[in-house]
Protein backbone atom coordinates (compact mmCIF):
# COMPACT_ATOMS: atom_id res chain seq x y z
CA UNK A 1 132.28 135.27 21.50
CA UNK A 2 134.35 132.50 20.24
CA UNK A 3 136.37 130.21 22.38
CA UNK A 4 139.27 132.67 22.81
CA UNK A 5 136.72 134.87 24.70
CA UNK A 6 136.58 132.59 27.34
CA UNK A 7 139.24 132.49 30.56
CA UNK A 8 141.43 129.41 30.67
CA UNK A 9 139.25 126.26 32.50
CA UNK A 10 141.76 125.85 35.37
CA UNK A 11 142.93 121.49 35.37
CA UNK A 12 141.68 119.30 38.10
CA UNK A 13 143.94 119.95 41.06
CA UNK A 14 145.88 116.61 41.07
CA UNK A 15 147.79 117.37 44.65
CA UNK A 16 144.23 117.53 46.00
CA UNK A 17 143.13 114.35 44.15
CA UNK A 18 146.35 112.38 45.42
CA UNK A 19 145.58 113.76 48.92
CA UNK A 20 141.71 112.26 48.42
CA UNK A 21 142.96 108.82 47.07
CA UNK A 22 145.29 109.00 50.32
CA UNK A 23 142.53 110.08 52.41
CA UNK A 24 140.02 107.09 51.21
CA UNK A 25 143.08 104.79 51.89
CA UNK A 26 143.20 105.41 56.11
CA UNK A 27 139.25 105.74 56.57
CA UNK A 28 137.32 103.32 58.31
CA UNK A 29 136.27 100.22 56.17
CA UNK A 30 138.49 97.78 53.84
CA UNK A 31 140.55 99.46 50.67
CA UNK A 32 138.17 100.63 48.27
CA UNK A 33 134.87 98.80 49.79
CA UNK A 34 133.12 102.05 48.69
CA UNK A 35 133.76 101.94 45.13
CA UNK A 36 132.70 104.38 42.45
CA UNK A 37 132.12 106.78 45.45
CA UNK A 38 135.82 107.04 45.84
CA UNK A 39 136.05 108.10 42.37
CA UNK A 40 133.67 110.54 42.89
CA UNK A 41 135.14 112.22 45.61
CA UNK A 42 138.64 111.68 44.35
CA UNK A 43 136.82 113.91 41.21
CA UNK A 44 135.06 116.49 43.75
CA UNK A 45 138.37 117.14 45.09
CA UNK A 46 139.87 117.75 42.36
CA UNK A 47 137.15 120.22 40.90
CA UNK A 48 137.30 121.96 44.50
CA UNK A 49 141.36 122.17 44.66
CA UNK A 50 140.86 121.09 48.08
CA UNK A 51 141.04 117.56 50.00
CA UNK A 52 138.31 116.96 51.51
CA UNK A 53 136.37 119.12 48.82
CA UNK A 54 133.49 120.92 50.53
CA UNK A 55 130.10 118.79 50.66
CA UNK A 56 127.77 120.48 48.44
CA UNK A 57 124.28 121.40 50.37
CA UNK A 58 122.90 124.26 47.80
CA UNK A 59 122.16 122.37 44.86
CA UNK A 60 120.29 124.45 42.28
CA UNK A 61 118.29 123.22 39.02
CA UNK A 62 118.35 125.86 36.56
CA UNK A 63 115.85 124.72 33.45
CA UNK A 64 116.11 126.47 30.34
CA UNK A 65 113.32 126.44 27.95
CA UNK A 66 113.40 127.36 23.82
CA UNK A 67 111.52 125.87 21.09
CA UNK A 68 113.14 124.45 17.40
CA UNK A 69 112.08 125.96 14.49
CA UNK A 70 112.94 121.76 12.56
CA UNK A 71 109.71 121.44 14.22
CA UNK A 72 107.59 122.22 11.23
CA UNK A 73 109.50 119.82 9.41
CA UNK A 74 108.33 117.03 11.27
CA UNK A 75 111.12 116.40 13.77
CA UNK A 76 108.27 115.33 16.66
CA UNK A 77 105.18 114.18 17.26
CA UNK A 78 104.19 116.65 19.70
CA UNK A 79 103.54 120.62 18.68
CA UNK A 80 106.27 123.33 20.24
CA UNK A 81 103.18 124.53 22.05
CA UNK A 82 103.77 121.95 24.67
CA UNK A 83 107.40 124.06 25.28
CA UNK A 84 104.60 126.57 27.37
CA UNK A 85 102.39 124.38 28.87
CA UNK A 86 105.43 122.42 30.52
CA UNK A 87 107.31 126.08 31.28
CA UNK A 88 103.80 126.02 33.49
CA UNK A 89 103.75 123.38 34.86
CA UNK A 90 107.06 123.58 36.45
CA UNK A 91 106.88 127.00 37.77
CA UNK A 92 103.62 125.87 39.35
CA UNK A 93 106.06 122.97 40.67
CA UNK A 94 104.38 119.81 39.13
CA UNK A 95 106.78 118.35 36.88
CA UNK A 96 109.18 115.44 37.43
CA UNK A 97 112.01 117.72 37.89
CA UNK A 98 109.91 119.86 40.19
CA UNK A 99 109.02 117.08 42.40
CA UNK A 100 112.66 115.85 42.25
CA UNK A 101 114.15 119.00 43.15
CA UNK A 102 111.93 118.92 46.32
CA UNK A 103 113.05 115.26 47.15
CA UNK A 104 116.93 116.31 47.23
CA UNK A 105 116.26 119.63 48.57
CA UNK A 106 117.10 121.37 45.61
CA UNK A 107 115.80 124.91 44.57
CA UNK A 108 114.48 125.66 40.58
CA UNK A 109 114.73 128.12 38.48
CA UNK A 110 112.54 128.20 35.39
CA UNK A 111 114.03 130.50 32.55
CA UNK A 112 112.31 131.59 28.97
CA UNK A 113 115.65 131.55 26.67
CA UNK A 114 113.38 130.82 23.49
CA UNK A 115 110.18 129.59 24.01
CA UNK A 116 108.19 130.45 20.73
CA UNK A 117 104.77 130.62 22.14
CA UNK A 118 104.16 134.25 24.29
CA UNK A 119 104.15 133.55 27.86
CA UNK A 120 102.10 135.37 30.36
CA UNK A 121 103.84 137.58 32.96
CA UNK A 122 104.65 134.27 35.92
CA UNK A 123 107.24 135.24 39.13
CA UNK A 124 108.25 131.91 38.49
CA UNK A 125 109.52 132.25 34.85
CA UNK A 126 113.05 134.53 34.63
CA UNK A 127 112.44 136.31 31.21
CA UNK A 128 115.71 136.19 29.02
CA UNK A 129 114.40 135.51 26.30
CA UNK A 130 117.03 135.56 23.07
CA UNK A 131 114.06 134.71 20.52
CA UNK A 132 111.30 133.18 19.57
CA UNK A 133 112.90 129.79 18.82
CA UNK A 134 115.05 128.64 16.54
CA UNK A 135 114.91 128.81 12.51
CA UNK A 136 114.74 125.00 11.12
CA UNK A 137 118.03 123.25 10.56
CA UNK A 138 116.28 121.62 7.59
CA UNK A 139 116.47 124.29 5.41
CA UNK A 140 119.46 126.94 7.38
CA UNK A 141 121.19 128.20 10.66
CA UNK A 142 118.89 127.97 13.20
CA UNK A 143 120.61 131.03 15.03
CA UNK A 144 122.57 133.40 14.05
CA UNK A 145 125.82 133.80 15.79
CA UNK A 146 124.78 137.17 17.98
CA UNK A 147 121.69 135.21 18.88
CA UNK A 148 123.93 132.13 20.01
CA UNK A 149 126.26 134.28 21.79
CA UNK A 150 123.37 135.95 23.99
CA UNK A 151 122.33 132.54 24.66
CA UNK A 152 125.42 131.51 25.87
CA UNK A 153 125.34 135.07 27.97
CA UNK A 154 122.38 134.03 29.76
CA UNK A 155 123.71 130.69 31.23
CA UNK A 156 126.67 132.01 32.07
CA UNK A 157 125.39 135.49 33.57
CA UNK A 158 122.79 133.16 35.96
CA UNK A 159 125.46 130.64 37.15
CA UNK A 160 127.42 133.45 38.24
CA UNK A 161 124.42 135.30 40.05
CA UNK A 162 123.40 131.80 42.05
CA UNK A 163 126.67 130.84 42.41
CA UNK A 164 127.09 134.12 44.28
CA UNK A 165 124.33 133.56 46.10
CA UNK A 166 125.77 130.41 47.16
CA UNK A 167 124.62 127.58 44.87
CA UNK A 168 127.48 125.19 45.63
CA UNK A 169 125.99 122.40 42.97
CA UNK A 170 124.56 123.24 39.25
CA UNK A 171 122.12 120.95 37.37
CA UNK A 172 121.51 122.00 34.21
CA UNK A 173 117.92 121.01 32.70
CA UNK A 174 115.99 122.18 29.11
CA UNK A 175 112.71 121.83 28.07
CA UNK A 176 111.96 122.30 24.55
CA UNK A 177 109.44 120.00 21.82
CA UNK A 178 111.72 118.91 18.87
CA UNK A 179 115.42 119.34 21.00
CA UNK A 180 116.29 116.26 20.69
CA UNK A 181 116.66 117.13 16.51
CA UNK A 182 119.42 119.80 17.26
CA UNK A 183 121.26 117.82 20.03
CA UNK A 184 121.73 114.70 17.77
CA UNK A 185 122.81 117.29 15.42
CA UNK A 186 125.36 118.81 17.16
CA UNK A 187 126.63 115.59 18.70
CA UNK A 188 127.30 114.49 15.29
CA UNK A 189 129.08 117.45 14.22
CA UNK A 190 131.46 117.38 17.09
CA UNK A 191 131.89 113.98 17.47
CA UNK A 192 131.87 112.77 13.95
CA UNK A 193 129.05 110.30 14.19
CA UNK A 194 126.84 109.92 11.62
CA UNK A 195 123.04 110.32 11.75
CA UNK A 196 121.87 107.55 11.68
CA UNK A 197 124.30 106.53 15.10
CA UNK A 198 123.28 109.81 17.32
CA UNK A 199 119.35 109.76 16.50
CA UNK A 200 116.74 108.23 18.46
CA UNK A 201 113.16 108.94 18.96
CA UNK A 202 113.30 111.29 21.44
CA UNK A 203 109.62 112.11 23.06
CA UNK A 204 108.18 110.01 20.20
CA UNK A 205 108.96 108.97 16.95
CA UNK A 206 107.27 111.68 14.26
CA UNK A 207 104.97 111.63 12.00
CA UNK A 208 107.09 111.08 9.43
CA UNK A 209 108.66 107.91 11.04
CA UNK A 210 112.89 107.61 12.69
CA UNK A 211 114.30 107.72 9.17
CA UNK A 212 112.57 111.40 8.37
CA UNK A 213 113.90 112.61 11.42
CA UNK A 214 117.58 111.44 10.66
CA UNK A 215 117.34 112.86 7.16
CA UNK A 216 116.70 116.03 8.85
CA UNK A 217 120.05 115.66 11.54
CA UNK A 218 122.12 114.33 8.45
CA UNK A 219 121.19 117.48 6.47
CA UNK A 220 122.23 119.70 9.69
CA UNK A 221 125.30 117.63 10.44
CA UNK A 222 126.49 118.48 6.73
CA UNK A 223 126.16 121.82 7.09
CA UNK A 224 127.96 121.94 11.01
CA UNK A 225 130.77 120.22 8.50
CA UNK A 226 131.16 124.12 7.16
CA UNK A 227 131.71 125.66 10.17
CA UNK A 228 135.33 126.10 11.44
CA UNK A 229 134.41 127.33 14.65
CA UNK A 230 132.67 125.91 17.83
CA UNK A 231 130.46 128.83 17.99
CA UNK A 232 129.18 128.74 14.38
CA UNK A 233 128.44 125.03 15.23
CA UNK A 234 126.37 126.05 17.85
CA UNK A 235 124.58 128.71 15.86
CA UNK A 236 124.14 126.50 12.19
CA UNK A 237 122.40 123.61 13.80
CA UNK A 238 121.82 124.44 17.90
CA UNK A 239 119.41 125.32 20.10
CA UNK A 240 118.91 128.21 22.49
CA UNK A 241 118.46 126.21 25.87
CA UNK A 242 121.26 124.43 24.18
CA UNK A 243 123.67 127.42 23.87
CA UNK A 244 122.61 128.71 27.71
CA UNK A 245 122.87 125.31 28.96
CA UNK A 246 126.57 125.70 27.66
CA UNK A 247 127.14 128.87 29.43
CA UNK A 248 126.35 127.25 32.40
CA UNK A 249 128.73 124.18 32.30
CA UNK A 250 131.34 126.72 31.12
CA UNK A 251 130.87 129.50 34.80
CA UNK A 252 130.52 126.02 36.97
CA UNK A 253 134.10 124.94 35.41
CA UNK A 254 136.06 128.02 35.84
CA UNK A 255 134.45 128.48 39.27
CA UNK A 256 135.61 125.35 40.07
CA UNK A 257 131.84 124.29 41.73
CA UNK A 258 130.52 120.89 40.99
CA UNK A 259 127.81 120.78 38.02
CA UNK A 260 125.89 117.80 37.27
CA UNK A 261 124.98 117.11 33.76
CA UNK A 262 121.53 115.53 32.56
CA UNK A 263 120.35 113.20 29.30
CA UNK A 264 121.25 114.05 25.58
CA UNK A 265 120.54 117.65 25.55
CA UNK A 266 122.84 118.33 27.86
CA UNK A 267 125.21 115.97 26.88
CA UNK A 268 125.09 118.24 23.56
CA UNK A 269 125.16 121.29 25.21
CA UNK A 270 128.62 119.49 26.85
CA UNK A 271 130.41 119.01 23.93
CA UNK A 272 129.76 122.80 22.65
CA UNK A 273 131.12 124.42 26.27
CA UNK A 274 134.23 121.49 26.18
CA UNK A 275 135.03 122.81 22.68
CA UNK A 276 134.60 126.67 23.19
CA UNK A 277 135.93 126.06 26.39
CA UNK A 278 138.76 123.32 26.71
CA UNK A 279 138.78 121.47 29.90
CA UNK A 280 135.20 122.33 31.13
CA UNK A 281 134.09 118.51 30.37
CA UNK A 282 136.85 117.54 32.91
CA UNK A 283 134.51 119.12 35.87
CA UNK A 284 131.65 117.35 35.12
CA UNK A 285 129.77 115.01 36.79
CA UNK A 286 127.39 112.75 34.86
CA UNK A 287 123.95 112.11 36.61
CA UNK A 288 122.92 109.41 34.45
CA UNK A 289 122.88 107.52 30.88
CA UNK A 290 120.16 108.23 28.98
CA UNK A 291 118.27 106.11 26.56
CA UNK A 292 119.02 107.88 23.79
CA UNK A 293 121.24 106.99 21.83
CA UNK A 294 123.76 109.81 21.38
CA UNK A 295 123.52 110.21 25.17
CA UNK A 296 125.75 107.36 25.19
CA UNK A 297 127.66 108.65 22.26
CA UNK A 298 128.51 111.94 24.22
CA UNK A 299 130.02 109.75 27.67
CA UNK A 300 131.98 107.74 25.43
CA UNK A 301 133.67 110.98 23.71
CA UNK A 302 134.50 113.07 26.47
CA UNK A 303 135.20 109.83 29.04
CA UNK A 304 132.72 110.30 31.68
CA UNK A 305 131.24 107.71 33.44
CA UNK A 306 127.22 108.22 34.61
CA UNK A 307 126.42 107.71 38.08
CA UNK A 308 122.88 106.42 37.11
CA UNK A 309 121.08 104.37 34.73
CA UNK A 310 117.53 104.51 34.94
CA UNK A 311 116.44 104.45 31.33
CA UNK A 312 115.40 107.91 31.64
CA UNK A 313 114.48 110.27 28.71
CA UNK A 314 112.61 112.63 30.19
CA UNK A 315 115.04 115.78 30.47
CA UNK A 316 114.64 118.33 32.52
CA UNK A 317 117.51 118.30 34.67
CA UNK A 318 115.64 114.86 36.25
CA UNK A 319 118.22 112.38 35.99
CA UNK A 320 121.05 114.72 37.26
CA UNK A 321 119.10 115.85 40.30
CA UNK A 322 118.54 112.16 40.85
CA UNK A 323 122.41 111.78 40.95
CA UNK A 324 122.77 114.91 43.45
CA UNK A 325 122.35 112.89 46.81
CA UNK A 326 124.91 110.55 45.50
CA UNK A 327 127.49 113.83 44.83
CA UNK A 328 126.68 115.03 48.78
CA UNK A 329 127.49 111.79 50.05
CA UNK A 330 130.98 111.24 48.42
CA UNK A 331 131.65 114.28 49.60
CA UNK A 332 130.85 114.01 53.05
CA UNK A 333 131.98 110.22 53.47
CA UNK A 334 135.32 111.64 52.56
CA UNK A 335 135.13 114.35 55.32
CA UNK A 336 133.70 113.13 57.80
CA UNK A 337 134.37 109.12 58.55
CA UNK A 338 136.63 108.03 60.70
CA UNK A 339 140.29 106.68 60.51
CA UNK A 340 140.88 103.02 60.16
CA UNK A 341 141.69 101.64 63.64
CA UNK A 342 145.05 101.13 64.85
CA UNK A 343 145.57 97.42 64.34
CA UNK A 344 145.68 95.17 68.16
């Protein structure tokens, strides 16, 4: 699967946008008193092809979990155990994002992709697992490309499935000790930054110190530098949620349903389904800006502008279901007020 295997990401219907910036213009307040909300519905409508766009009121968090191989190098200070234990603790709905799916009404669904550590049979963990992690990008590929391409499978196969059951909003979320090693990574590689610009200190700064851990994402960045094609990006210095997180961005875009994308992870897993997929970065909607450093990096590249800025870092999905209430809203200020009075 390279990016000729995908179907063509159909363009943001401008007719409908024009028709939404019309719209905004005869509703009930003074020209443009909503702001960035007009933008965001102008964008809605365009992802939808249709003025109003439908508001969205079956958000969905899909989190996928994997675990980094770079971790044995000394990429983070916490073991890729933790991967499990927080796999738990979100199908027993007590993480962040679990709580914060509840608070925007929001369902989750928990998916193995790569965790290393063997999980015990849980209803509320979808088993498609690819492998056992990753391989280290200090010393090689940390897939190989079958193993990135069933990644990919996975995100894409389960946005189709909930979008057929009638998700009408995707948030993509990861969980994974040591990801934040591979996203800098690939950041870099597609966006030509160096190491030392796209890493930060993720969960916490390693062992080793900030400067190990960007000797490790400069020696992965050199060898993305071989790879002539998005995919073999993905597999030399990627991640597994990273590649499935892709797959998901890449269904929501050709579907034309609104996805909301999270922190750096995701922004990584972005710029992999924008360039096996041209045009799915158009359809997204940033939930928030990051603190980490390449977070920013990945806005900036493919122009998006984050609804939120929290100085969050946790992941998850967190920061984009944050942003969801904000995506309803738009949506259903643009529907539903009422035309500006006739004047006298």
């Amino acid at each position: 699967m390279d990016s000729r295997s995908f179907p063509t990401i159909p363009s943001l219907d401008v007719q409908a946008m024009e028709q939404a910036q019309a719209r905004w213009a005869t509703r009930a307040m003074p020209p443009g008193a909503l702001g960035r909300l007009q933008d965001l519905g102008v964008h809605l409508a365009g992802i939808a092809g249709v003025c109003p766009p439908p508001a969205p009121c079956n958000p969905v968090v899909v989190v996928f979990a994997g675990d980094h191989g770079v971790v044995a190098d000394g990429a983070s200070a916490w073991p890729s155990e933790i991967t499990a234990a927080m796999v738990a603790t979100v199908s027993d709905g007590g993480a962040a994002i679990s709580v914060f799916a509840d608070a925007v009404g929001a369902q989750v669904v928990m998916v193995d992709v790569g965790v290393k550590t063997p999980l015990p049979p849980d209803p509320g963990v979808r088993d498609e697992r690819v492998a056992d992690g990753t391989a280290s990008i200090a010393t090689g590929a940390a897939m190989s490309r079958g193993q990135a391409e069933a990644a990919l499978d996975v995100g894409c196969r389960i946005a189709s499935e909930l979008l057929d059951r009638g998700a009408d909003c995707l948030i993509g979320g990861d969980l994974g000790i040591g990801n934040t090693t591979p996203a800098a990574a690939l950041i870099g590689a597609f966006t030509g930054r160096s190491a030392q610009e796209v890493t930060g200190a993720g969960a916490g700064v390693p062992a080793g110190g900030l400067d190990h851990k960007r000797r490790l994402v400069a020696v992965a960045i050199e060898r993305a530098g071989a790879c002539t094609d998005p995919l073999d990006v993905l597999a030399a210095v990627g991640g597994l949620e990273i590649a499935a997180l892709a797959g998901l961005y890449i269904t929501a875009a050709q579907s034309r349903v609104p996805y909301i994308v999270d922190g750096v992870i995701a922004g990584a897993a972005l710029c992999a389904a924008d360039a096996l997929a041209p045009g799915t970065a158009v359809h997204a909607i940033a939930g928030h800006r990051s603190s980490e450093p390449a977070a920013s990096i990945v806005l900036d590249f493919l122009g998006l502008d984050p609804l939120l800025d929290l100085n969050l870092r946790l992941g998850e999905g967190t920061g984009a279901c944050l942003a969801f209430p904000l995506v309803h809203a738009a949506a259903q200020a643009l529907a539903d007020m009422a035309d500006l009075p006739a004047p006298g």
